[in-house]
N, C-alpha and C. Protein backbone atom coordinates (compact mmCIF):
# COMPACT_ATOMS: atom_id res chain seq x y z
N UNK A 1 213.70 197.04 5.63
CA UNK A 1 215.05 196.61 5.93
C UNK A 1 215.01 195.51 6.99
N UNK A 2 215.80 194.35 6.67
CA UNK A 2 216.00 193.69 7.96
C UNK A 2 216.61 193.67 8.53
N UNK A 3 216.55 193.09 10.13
CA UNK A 3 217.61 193.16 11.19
C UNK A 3 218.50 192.38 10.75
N UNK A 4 219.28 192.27 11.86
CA UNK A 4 221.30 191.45 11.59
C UNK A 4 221.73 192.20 12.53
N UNK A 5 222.79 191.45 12.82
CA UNK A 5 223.87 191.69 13.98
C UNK A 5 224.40 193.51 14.09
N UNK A 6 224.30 193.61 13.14
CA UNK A 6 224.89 195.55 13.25
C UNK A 6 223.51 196.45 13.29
N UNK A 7 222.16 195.81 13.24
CA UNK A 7 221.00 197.10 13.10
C UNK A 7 221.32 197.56 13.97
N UNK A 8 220.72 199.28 13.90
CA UNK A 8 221.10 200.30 14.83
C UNK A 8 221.75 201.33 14.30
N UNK A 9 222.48 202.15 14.49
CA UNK A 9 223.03 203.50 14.15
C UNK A 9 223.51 204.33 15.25
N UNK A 10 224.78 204.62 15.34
CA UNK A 10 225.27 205.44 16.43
C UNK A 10 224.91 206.68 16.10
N UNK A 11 224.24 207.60 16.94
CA UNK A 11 224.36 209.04 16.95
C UNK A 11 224.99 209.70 17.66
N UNK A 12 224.96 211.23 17.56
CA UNK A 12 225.53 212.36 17.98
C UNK A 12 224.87 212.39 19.52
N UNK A 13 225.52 212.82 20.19
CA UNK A 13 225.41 213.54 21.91
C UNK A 13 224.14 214.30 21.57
N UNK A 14 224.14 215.37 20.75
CA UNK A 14 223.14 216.16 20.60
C UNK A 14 221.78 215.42 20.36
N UNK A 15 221.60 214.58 19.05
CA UNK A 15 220.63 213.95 18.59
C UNK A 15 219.84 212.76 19.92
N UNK A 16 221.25 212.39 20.38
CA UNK A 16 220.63 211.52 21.98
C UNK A 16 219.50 212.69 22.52
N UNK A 17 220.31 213.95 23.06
CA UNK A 17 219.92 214.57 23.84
C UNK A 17 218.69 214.94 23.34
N UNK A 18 218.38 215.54 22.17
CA UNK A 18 217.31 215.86 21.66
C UNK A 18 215.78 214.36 21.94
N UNK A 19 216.44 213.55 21.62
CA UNK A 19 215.47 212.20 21.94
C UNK A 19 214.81 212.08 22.73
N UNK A 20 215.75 212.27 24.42
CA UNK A 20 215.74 212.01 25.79
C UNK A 20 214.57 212.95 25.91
N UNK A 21 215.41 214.31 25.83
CA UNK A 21 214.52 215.74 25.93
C UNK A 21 213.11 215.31 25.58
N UNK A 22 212.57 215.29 24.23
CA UNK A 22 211.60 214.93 23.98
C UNK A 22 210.71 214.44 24.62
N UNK A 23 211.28 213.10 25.27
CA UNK A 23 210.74 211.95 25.75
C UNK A 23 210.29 212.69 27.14
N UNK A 24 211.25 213.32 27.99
CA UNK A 24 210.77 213.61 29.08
C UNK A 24 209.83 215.10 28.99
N UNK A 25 210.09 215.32 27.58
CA UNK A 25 208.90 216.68 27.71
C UNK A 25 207.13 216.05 27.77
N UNK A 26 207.26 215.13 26.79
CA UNK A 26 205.73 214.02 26.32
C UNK A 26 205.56 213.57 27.74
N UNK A 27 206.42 212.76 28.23
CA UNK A 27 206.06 212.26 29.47
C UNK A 27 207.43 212.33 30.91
N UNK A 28 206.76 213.49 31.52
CA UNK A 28 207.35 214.04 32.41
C UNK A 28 207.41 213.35 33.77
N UNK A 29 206.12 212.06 33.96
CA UNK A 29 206.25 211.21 35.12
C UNK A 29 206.91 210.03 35.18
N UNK A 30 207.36 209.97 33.58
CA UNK A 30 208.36 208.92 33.49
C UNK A 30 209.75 208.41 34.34
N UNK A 31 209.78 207.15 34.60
CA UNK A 31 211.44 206.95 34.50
C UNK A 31 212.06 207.63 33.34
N UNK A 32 213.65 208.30 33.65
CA UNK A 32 214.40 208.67 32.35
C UNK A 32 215.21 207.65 31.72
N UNK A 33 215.30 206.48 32.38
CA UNK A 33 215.79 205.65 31.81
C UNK A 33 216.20 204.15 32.67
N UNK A 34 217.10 203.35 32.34
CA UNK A 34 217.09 202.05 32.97
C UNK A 34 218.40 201.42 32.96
N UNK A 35 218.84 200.86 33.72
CA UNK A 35 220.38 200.22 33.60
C UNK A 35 220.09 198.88 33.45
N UNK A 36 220.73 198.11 33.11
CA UNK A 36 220.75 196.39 32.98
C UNK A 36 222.44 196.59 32.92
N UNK A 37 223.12 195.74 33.94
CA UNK A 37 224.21 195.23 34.14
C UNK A 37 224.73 194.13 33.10
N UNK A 38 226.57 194.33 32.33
CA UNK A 38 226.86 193.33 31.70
C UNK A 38 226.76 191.92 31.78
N UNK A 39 226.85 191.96 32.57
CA UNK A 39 226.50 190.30 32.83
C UNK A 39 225.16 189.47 32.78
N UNK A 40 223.96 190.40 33.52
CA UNK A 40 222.61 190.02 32.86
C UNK A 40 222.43 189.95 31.35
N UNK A 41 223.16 191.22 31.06
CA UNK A 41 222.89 191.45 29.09
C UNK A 41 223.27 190.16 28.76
N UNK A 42 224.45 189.61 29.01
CA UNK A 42 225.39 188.41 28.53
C UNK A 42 224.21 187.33 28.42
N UNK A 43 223.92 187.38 29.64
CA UNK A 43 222.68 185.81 29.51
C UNK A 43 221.62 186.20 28.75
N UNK A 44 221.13 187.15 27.86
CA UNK A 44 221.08 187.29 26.31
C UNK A 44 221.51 186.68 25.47
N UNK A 45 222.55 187.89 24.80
CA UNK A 45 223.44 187.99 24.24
C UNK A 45 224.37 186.84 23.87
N UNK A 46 224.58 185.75 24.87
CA UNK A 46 225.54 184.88 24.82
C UNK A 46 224.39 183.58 24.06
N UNK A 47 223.61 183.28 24.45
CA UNK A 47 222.55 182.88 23.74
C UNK A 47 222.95 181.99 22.41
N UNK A 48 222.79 180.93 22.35
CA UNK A 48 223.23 180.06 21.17
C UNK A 48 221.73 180.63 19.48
N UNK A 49 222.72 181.10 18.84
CA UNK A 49 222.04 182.00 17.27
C UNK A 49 221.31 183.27 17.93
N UNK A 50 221.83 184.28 18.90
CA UNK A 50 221.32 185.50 19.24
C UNK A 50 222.03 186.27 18.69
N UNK A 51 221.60 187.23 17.45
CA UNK A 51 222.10 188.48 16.87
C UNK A 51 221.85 189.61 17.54
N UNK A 52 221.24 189.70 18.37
CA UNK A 52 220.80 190.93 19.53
C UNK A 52 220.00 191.07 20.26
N UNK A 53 219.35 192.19 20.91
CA UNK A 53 218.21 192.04 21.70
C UNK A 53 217.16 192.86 21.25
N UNK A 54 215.75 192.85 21.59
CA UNK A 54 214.23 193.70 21.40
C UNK A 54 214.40 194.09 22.69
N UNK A 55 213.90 194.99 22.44
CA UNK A 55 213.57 196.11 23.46
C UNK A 55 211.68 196.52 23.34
N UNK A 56 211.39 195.81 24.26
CA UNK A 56 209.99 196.11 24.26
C UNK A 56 209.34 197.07 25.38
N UNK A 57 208.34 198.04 25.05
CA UNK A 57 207.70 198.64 26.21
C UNK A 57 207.11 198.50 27.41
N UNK A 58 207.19 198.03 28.43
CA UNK A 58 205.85 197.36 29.34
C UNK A 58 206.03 198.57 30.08
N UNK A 59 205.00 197.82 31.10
CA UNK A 59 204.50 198.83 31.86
C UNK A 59 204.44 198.13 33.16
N UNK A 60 204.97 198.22 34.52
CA UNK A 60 204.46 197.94 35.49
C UNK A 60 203.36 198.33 36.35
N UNK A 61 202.34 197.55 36.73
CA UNK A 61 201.27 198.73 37.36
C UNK A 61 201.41 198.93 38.24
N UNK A 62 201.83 197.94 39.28
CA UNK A 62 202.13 197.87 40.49
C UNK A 62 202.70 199.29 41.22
N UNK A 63 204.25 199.31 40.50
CA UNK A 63 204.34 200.54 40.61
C UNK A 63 204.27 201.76 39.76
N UNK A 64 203.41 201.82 39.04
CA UNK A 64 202.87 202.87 37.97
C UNK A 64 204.26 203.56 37.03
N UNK A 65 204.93 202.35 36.19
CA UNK A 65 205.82 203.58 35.48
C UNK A 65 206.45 202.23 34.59
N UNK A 66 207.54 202.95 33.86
CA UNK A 66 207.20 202.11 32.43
C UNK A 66 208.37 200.81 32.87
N UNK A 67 208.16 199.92 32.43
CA UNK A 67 209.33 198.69 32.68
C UNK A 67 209.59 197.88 31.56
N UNK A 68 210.55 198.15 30.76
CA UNK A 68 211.51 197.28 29.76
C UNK A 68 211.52 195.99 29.55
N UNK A 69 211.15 195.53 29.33
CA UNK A 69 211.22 193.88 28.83
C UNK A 69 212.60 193.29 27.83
N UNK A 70 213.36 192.99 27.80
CA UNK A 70 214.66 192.45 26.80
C UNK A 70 214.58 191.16 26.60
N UNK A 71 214.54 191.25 25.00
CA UNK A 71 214.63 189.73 24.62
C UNK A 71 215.49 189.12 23.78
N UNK A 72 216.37 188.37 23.57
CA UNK A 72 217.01 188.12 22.31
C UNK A 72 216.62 187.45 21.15
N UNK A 73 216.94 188.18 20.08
CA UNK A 73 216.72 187.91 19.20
C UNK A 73 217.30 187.13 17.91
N UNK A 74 216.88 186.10 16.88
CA UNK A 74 217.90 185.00 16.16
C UNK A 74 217.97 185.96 14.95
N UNK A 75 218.80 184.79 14.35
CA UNK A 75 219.14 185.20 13.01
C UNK A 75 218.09 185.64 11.68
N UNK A 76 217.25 184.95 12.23
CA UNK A 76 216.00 184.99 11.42
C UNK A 76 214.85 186.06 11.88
N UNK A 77 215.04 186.65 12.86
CA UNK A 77 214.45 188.16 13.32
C UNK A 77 213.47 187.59 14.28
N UNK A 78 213.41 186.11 15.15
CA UNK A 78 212.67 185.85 16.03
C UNK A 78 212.42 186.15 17.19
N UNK A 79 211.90 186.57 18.12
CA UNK A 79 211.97 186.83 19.19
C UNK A 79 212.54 185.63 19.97
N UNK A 80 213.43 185.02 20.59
CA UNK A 80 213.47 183.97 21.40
C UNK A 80 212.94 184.14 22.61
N UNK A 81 211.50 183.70 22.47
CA UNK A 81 211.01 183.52 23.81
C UNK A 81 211.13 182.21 24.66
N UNK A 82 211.85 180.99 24.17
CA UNK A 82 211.72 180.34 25.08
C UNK A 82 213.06 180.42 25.91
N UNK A 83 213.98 181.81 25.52
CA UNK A 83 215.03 181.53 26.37
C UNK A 83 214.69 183.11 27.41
N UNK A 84 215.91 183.35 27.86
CA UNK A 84 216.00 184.69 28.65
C UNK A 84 215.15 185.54 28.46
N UNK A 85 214.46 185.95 29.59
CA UNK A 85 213.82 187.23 29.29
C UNK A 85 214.08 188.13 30.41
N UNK A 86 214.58 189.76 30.11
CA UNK A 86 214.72 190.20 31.51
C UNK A 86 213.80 191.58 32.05
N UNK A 87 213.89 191.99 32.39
CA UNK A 87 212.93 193.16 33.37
C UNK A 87 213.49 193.31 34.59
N UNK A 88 212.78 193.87 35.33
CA UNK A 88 213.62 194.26 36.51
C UNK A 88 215.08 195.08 36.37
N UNK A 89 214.80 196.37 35.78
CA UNK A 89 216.54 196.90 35.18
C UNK A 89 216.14 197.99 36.80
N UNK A 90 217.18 198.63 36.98
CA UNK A 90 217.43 199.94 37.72
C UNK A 90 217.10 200.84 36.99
N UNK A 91 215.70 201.65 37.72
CA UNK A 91 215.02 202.88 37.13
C UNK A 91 215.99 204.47 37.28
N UNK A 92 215.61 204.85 36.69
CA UNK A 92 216.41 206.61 37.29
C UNK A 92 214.97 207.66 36.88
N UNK A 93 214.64 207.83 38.17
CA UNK A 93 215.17 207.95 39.65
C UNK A 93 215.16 206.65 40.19
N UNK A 94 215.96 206.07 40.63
CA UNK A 94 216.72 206.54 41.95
C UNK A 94 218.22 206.01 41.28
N UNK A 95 218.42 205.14 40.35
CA UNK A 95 219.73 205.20 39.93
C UNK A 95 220.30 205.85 39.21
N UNK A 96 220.67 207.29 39.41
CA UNK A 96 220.59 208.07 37.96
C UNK A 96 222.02 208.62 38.35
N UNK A 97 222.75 208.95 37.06
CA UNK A 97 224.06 209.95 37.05
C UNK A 97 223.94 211.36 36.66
N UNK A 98 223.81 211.68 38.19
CA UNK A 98 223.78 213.51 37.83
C UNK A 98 224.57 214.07 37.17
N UNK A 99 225.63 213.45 36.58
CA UNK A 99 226.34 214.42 35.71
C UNK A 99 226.33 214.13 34.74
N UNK A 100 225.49 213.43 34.00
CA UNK A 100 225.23 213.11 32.65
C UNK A 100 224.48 214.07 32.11
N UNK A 101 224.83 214.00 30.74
CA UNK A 101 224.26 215.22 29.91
C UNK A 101 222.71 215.27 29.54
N UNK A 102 222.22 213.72 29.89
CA UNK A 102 220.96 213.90 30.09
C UNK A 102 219.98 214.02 31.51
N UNK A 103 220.81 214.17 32.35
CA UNK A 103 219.87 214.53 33.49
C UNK A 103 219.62 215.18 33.57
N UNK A 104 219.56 216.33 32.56
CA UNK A 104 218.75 217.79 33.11
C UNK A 104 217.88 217.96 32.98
């Protein structure tokens, strides 16, 4: 299947939760996750022929834990690397919402 502007699939609360869960059962020294602010996304997103973004794995060593890379992506399923690239999101811990259904 190829990408386009709608890949993806919304799920259920549960099926999230089940994901998350997972994730922090496999790897328990992990960050649980990462924020990127609208406006960084935008300088993506806003991007002249960007249908969305990649979400790639990295890793920082520096400080030993996993760090997100975001890239946008064209119409034609390219990575645009010669434009925006971001990293540096807010880890949880320490930015995290305790009352979210996945912080437990």
């Amino acid at each position: 299947m190829s990408i386009c502007s709608n890949s993806g699939s919304e799920i259920s609360l549960s099926e999230a939760q089940a994901l998350v869960n997972a994730f922090k059962t496999r790897f328990p020294n992990e960050i649980k996750c990462s924020f990127v602010g609208v406006d960084t996304l935008n300088l993506i997103l806003n991007q002249e022929n960007c249908i969305g973004v990649r979400i790639y794995n990295g890793y920082d060593t520096n400080l030993g834990r996993i760090a997100p890379v975001l890239i946008g992506v064209d119409s034609a399923g390219k990575d645009m690397s010669t434009g925006v690239i971001i990293d540096k999101l807010k880890p949880c811990p320490d930015e995290c919402d305790p009352t979210s259904p996945f912080h437990k």
